[in-house]
C-alpha atoms as a PDB file:
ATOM      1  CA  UNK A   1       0.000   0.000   0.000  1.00  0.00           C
ATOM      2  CA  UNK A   2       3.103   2.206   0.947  1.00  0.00           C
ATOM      3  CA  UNK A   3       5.008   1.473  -2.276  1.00  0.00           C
ATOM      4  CA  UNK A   4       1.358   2.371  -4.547  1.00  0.00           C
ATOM      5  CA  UNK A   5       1.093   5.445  -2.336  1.00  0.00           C
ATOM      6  CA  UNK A   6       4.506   6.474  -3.156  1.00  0.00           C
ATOM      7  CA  UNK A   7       4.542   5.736  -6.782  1.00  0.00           C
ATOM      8  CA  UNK A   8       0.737   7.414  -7.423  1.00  0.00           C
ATOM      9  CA  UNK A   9       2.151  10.702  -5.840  1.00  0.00           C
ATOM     10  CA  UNK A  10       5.152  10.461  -7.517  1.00  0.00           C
ATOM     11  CA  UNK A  11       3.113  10.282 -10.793  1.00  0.00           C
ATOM     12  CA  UNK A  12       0.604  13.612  -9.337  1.00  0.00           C
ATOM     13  CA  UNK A  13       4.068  15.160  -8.507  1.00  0.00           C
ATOM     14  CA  UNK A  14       5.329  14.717 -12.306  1.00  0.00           C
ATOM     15  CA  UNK A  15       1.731  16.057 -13.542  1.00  0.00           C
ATOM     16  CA  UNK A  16       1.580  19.108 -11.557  1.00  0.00           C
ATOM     17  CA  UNK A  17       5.033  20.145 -12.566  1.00  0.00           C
ATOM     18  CA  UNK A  18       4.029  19.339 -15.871  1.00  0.00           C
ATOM     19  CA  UNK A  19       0.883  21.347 -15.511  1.00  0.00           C
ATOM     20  CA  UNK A  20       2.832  24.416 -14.258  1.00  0.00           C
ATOM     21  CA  UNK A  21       5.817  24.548 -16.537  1.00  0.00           C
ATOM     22  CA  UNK A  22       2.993  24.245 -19.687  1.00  0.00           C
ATOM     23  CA  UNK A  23       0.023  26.207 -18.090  1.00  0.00           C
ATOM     24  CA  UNK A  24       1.779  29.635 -19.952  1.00  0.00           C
ATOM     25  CA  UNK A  25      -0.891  32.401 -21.258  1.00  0.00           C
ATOM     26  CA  UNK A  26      -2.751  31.110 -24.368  1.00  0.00           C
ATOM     27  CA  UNK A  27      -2.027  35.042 -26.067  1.00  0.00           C
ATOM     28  CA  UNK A  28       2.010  35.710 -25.321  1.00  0.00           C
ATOM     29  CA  UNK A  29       2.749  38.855 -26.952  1.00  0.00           C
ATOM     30  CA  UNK A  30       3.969  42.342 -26.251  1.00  0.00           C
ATOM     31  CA  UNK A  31       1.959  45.112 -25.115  1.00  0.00           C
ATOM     32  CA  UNK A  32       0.048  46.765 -27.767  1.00  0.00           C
ATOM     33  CA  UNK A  33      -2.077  49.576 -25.974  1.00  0.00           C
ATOM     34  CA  UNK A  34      -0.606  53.039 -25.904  1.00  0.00           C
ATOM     35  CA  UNK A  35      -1.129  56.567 -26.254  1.00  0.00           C
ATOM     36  CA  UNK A  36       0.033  58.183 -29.919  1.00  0.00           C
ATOM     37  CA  UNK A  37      -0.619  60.408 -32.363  1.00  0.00           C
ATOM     38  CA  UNK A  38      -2.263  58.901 -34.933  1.00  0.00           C
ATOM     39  CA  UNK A  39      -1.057  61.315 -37.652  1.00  0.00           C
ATOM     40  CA  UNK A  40       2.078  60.291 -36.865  1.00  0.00           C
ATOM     41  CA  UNK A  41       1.887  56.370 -37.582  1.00  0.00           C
ATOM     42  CA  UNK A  42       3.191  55.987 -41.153  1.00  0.00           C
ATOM     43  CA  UNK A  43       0.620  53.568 -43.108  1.00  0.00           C
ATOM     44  CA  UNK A  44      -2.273  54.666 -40.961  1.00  0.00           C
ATOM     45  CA  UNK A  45      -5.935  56.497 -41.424  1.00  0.00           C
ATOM     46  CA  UNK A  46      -4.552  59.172 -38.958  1.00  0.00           C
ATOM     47  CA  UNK A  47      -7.098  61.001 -37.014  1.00  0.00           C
ATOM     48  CA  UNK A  48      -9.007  61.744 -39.859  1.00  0.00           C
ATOM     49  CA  UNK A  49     -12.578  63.467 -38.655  1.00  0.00           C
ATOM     50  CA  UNK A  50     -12.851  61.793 -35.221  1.00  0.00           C
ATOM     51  CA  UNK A  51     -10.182  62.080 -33.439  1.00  0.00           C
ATOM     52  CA  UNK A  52      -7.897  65.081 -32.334  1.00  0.00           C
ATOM     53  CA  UNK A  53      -4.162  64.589 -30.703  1.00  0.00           C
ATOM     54  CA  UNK A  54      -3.287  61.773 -28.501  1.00  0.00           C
ATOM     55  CA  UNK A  55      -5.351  58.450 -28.609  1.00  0.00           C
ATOM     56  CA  UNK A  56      -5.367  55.109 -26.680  1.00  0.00           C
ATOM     57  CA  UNK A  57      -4.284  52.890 -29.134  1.00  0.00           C
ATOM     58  CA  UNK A  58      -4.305  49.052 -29.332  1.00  0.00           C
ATOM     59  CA  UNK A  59      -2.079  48.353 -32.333  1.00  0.00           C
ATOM     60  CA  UNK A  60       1.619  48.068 -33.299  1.00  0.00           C
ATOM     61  CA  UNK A  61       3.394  49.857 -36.317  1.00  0.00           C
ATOM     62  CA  UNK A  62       5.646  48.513 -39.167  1.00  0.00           C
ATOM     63  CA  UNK A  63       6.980  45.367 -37.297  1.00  0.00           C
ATOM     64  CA  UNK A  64       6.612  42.952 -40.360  1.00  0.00           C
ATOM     65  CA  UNK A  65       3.919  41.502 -42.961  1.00  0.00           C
ATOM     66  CA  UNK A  66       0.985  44.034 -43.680  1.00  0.00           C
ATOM     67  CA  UNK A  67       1.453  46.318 -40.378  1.00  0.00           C
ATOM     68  CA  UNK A  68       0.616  48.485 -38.800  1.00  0.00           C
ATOM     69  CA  UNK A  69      -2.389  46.871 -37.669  1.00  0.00           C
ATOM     70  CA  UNK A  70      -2.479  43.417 -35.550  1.00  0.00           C
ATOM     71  CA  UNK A  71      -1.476  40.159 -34.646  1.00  0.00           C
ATOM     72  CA  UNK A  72      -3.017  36.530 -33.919  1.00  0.00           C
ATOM     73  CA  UNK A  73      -4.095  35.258 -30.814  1.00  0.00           C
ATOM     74  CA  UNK A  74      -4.272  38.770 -29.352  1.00  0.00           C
ATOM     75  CA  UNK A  75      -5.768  39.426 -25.806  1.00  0.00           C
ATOM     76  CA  UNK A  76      -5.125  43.341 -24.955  1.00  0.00           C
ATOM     77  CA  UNK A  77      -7.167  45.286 -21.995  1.00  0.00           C
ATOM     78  CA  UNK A  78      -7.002  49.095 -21.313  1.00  0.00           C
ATOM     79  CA  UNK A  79      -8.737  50.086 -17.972  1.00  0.00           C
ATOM     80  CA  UNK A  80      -9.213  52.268 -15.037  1.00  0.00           C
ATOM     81  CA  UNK A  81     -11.258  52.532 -11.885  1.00  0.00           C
ATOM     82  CA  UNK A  82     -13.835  55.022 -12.035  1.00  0.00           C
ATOM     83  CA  UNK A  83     -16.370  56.397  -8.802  1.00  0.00           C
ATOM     84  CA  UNK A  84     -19.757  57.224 -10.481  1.00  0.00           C
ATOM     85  CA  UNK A  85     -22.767  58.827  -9.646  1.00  0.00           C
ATOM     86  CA  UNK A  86     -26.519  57.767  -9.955  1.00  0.00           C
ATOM     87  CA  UNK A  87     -27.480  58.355 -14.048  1.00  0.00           C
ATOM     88  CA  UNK A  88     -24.194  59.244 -15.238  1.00  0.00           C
ATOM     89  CA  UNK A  89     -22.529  57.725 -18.462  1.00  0.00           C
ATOM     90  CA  UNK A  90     -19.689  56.605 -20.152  1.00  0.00           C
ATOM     91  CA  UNK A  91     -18.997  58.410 -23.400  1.00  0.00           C
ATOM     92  CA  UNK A  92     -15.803  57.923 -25.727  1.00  0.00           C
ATOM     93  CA  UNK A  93     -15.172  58.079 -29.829  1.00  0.00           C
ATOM     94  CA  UNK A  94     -13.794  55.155 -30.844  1.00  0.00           C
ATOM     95  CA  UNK A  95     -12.555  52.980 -34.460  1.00  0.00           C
ATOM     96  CA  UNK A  96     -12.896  49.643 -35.176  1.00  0.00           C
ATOM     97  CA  UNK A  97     -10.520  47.850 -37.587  1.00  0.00           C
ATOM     98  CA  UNK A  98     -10.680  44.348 -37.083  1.00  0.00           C
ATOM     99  CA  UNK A  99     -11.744  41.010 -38.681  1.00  0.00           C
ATOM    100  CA  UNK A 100     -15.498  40.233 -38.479  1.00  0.00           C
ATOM    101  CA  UNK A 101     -16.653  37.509 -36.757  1.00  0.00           C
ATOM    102  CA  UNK A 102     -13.287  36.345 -35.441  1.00  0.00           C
ATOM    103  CA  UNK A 103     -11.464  39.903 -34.166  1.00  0.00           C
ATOM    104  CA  UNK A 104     -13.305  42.249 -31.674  1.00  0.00           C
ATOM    105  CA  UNK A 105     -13.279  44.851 -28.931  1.00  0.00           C
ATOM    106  CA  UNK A 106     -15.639  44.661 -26.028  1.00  0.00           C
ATOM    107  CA  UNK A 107     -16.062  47.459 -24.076  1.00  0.00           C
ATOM    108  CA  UNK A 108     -16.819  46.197 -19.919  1.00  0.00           C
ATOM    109  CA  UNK A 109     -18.167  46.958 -17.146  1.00  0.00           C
ATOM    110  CA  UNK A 110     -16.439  45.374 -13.788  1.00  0.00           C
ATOM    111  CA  UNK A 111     -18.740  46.144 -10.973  1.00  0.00           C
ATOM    112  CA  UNK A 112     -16.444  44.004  -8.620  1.00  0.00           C
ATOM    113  CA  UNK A 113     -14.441  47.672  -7.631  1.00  0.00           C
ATOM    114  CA  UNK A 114     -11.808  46.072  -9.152  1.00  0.00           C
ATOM    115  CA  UNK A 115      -9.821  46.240 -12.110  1.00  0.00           C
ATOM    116  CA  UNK A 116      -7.359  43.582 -13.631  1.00  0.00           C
ATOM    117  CA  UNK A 117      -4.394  42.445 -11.606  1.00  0.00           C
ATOM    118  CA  UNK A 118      -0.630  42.031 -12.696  1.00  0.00           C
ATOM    119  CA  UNK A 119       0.340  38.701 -12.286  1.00  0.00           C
ATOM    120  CA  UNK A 120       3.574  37.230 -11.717  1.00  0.00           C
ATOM    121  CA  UNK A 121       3.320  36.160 -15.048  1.00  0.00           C
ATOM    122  CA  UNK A 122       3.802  39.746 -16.449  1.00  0.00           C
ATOM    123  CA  UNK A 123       0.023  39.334 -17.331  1.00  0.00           C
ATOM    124  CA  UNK A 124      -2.994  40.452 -15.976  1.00  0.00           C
ATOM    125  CA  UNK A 125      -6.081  39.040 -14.527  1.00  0.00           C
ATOM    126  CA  UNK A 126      -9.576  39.279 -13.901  1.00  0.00           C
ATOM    127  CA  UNK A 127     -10.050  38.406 -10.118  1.00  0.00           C
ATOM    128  CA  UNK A 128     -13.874  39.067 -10.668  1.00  0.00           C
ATOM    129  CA  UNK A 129     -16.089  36.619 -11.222  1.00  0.00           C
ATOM    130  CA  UNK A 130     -18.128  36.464 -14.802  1.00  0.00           C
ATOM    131  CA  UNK A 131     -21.210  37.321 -12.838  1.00  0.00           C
ATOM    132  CA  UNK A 132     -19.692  41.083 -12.097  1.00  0.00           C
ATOM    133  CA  UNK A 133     -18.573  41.935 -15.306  1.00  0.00           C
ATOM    134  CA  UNK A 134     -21.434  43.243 -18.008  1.00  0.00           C
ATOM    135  CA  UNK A 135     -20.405  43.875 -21.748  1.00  0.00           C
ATOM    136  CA  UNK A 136     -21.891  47.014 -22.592  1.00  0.00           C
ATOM    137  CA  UNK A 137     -20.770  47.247 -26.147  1.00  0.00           C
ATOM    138  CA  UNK A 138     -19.084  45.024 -28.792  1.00  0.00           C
ATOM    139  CA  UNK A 139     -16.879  46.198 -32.370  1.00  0.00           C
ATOM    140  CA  UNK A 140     -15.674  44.384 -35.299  1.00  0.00           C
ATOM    141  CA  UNK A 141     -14.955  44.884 -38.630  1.00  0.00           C
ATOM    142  CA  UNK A 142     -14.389  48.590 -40.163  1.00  0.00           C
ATOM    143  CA  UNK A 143     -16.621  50.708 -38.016  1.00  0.00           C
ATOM    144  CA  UNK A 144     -16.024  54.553 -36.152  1.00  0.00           C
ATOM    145  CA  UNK A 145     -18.428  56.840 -34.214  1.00  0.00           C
ATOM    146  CA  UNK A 146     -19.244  58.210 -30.814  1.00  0.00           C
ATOM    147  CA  UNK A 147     -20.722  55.879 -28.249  1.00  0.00           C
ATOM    148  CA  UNK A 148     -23.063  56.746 -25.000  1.00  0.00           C
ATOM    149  CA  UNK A 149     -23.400  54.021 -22.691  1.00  0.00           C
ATOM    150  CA  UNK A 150     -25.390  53.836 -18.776  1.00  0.00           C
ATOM    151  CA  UNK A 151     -23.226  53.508 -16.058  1.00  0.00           C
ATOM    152  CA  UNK A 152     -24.223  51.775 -12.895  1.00  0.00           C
ATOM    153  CA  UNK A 153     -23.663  54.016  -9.807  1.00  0.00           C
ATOM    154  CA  UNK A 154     -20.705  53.412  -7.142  1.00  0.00           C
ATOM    155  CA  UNK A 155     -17.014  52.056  -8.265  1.00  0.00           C
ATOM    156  CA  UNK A 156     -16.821  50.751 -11.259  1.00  0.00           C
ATOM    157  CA  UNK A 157     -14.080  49.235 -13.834  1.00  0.00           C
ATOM    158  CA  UNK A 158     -13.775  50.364 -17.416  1.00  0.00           C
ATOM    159  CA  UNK A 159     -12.526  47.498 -19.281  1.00  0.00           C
ATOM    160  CA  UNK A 160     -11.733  47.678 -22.811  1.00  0.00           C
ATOM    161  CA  UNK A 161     -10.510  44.285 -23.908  1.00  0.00           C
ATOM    162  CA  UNK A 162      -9.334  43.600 -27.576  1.00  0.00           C
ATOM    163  CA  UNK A 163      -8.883  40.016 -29.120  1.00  0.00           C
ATOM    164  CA  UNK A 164      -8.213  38.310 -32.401  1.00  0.00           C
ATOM    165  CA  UNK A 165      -8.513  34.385 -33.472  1.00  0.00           C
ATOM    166  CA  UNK A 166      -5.429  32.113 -34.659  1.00  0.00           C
ATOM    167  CA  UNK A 167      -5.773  33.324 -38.331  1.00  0.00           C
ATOM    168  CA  UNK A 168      -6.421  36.395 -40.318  1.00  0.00           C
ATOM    169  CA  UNK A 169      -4.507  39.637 -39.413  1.00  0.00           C
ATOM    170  CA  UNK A 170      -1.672  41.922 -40.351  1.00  0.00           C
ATOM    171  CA  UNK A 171       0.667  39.229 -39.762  1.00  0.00           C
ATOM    172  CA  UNK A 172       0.052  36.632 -41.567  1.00  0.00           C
ATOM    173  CA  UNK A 173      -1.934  39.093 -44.295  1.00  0.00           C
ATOM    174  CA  UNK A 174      -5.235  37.347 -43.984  1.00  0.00           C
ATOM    175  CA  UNK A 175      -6.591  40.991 -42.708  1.00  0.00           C
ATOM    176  CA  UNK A 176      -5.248  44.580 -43.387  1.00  0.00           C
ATOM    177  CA  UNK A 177      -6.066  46.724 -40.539  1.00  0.00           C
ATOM    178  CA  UNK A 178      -5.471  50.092 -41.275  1.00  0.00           C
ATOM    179  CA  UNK A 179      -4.462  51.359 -37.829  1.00  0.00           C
ATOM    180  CA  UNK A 180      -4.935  48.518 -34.773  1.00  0.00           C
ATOM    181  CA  UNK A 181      -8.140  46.739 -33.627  1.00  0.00           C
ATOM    182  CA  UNK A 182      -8.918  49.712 -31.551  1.00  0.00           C
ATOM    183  CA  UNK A 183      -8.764  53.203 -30.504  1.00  0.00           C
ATOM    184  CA  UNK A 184     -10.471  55.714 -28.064  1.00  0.00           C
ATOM    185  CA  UNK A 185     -10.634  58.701 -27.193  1.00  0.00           C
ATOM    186  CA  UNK A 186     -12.369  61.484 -25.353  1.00  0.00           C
ATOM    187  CA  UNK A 187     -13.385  59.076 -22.346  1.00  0.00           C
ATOM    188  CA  UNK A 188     -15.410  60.167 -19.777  1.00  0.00           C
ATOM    189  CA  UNK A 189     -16.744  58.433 -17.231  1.00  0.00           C
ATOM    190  CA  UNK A 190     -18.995  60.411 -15.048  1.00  0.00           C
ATOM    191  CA  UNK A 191     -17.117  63.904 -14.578  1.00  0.00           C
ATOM    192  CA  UNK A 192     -14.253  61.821 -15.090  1.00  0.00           C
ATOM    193  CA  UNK A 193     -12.820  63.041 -18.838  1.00  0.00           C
ATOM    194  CA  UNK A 194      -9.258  61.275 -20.030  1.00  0.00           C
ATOM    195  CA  UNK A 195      -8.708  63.136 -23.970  1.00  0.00           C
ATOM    196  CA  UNK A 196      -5.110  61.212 -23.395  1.00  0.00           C
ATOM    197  CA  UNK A 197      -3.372  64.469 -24.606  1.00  0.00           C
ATOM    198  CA  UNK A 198      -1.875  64.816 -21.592  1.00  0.00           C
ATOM    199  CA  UNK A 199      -0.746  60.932 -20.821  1.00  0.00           C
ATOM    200  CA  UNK A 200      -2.960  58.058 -19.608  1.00  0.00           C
ATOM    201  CA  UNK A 201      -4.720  59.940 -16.800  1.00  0.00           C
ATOM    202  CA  UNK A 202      -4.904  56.864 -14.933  1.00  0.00           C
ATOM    203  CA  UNK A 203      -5.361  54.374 -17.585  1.00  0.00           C
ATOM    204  CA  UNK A 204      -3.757  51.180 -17.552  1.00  0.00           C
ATOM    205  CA  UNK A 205      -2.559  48.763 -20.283  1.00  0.00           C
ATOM    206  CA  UNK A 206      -1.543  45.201 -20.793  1.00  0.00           C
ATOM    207  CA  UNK A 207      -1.857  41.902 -22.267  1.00  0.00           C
ATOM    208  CA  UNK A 208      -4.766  40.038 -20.609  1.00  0.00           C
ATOM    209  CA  UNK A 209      -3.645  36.174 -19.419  1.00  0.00           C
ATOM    210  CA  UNK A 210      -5.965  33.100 -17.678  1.00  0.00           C
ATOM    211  CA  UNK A 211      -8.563  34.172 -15.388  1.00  0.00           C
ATOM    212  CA  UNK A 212      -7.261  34.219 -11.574  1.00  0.00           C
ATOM    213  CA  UNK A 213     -10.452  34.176  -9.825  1.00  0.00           C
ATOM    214  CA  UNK A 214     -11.155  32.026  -6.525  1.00  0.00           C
ATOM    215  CA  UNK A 215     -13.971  29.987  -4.996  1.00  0.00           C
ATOM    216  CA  UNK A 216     -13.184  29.951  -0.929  1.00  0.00           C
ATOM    217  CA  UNK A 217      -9.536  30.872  -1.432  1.00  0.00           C
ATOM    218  CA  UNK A 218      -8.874  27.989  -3.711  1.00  0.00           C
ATOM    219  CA  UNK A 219      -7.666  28.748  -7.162  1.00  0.00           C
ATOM    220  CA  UNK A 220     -10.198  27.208 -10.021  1.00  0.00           C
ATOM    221  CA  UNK A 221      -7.865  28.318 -12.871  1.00  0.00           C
ATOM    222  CA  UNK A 222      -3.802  28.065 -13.597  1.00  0.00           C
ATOM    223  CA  UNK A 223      -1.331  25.643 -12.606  1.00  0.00           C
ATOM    224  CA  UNK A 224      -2.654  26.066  -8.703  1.00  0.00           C
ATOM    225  CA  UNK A 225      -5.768  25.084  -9.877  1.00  0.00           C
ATOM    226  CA  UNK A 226      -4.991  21.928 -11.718  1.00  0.00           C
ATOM    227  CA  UNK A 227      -2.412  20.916  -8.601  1.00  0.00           C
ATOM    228  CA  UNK A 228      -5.831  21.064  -6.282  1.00  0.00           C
ATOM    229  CA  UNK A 229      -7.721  19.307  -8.269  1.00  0.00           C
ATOM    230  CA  UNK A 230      -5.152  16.327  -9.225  1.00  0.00           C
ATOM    231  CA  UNK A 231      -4.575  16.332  -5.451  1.00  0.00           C
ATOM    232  CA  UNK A 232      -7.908  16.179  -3.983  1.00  0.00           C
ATOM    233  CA  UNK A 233      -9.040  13.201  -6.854  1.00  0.00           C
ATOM    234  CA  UNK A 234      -6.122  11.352  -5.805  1.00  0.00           C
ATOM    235  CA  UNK A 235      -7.124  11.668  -1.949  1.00  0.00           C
ATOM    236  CA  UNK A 236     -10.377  10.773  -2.754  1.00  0.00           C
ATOM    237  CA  UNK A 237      -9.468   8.141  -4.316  1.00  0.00           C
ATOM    238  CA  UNK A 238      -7.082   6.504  -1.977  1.00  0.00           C
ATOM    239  CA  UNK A 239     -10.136   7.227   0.401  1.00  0.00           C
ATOM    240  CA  UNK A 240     -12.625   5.270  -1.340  1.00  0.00           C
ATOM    241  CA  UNK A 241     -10.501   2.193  -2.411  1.00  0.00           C
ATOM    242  CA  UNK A 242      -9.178   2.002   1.932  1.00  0.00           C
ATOM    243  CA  UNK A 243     -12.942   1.704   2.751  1.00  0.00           C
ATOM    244  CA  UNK A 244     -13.157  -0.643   0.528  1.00  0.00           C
ATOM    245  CA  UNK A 245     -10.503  -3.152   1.424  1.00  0.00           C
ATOM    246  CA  UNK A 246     -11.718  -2.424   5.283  1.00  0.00           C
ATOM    247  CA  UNK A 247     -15.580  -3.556   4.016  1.00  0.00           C
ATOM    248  CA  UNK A 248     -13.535  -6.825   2.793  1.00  0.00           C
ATOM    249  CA  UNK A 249     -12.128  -8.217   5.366  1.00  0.00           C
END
């Protein structure tokens, strides 16, 4: 019984450091939201009508095949933490560039008072559960305008979260964005106005990895995840087959 014990955990042991050297961020890439000029990005639309000085930007420049534009398997977030009052609104203009049905930018709402956390991984997180987060408004394909959108009142997250599929972007010239999958401008949330002219007025930016929320302090998600749940099968199962070979004799 000794010898099985030792060899089963020795096998969970193998998997869990398995599980943690491979559980890496599906969408590993640099950070692609920043603040620019859009006049000044050689290939680009510019500002054209819409937009006037700095943007937030979620695109790269001339870094190879058809950019500027995007890449595959893209997760990007821009967000900040915003206090707002009964029947205000969030405002912003904004253009679209992205493949439809496959690429997109969802605009949410976090209503955990909480934005994304850094992980260790040099990603962030959500550390919200599905339940607290409301998509307000969704983009794809070659779209621009000027968007009003409800706010709930007390501390909220803006969340603007950009993805693209395996296929079909500037890199692999499947999709010619003109300038990125997104960019905003003119935020305001509540009283709260960012024009980015003046830097990100606390906005944040990174590349969004695997969800880090917890049930009861025990991580459901990422390597610590998948170590519980190897562990407490394995427990359970040594459990069950002891009762059983005390019921046999």
């Amino acid at each position: 019984m000794r010898r099985q014990l030792r060899q089963t955990f020795g096998a969970i042991a193998t998997l869990i450091a398995a599980s943690i050297s491979t559980s890496v961020p599906v969408f590993a890439q640099t950070v692609y939201a920043h603040i620019v000029n859009l006049a000044t990005v050689t290939g680009s639309d510019g500002n054209g009508t819409l937009f006037t000085g700095s943007v937030c930007r979620i695109g790269l420049d001339n870094v190879s095949g058809c950019f500027p534009g995007y890449g595959n398997s893209v997760s990007q977030v821009a967000f900040k933490l915003c206090t707002v009052s009964p029947g205000a609104h969030l405002t912003y203009r904004y253009r679209s560039d992205s493949e439809i049905d496959s690429d997109k930018t969802s605009v949410i709402i976090d209503n955990s008072g909480a934005c994304p956390v850094l992980q260790s991984t040099g990603f962030y997180a959500f550390l919200s559960s599905p339940g607290q987060r409301s998509t307000v408004a969704t983009y794809e394909g070659s779209v621009e305008g000027v968007d009003d959108l409800p706010l709930p009142s007390g501390t909220v997250c803006i969340i603007v979260q950009s993805t693209s599929d395996a296929s079909g972007s500037d890199a692999d010239c499947n999709y010619d964005s003109r300038d990125g999958l997104f960019e905003f401008d003119n935020i305001q949330c509540g009283a709260d106005l960012t024009t980015f002219d003046s830097g990100p007025n606390g906005w944040s930016f990174g590349a969004l990895g695997a969800i880090a929320i917890t049930e009861r302090g025990i991580p459901v998600t990422g390597p610590l995840g998948t170590a519980t749940l190897l562990l407490a099968l394995t427990l359970t199962a040594f459990w069950t087959l002891g009762r059983r070979r005390h019921a046999a004799r």
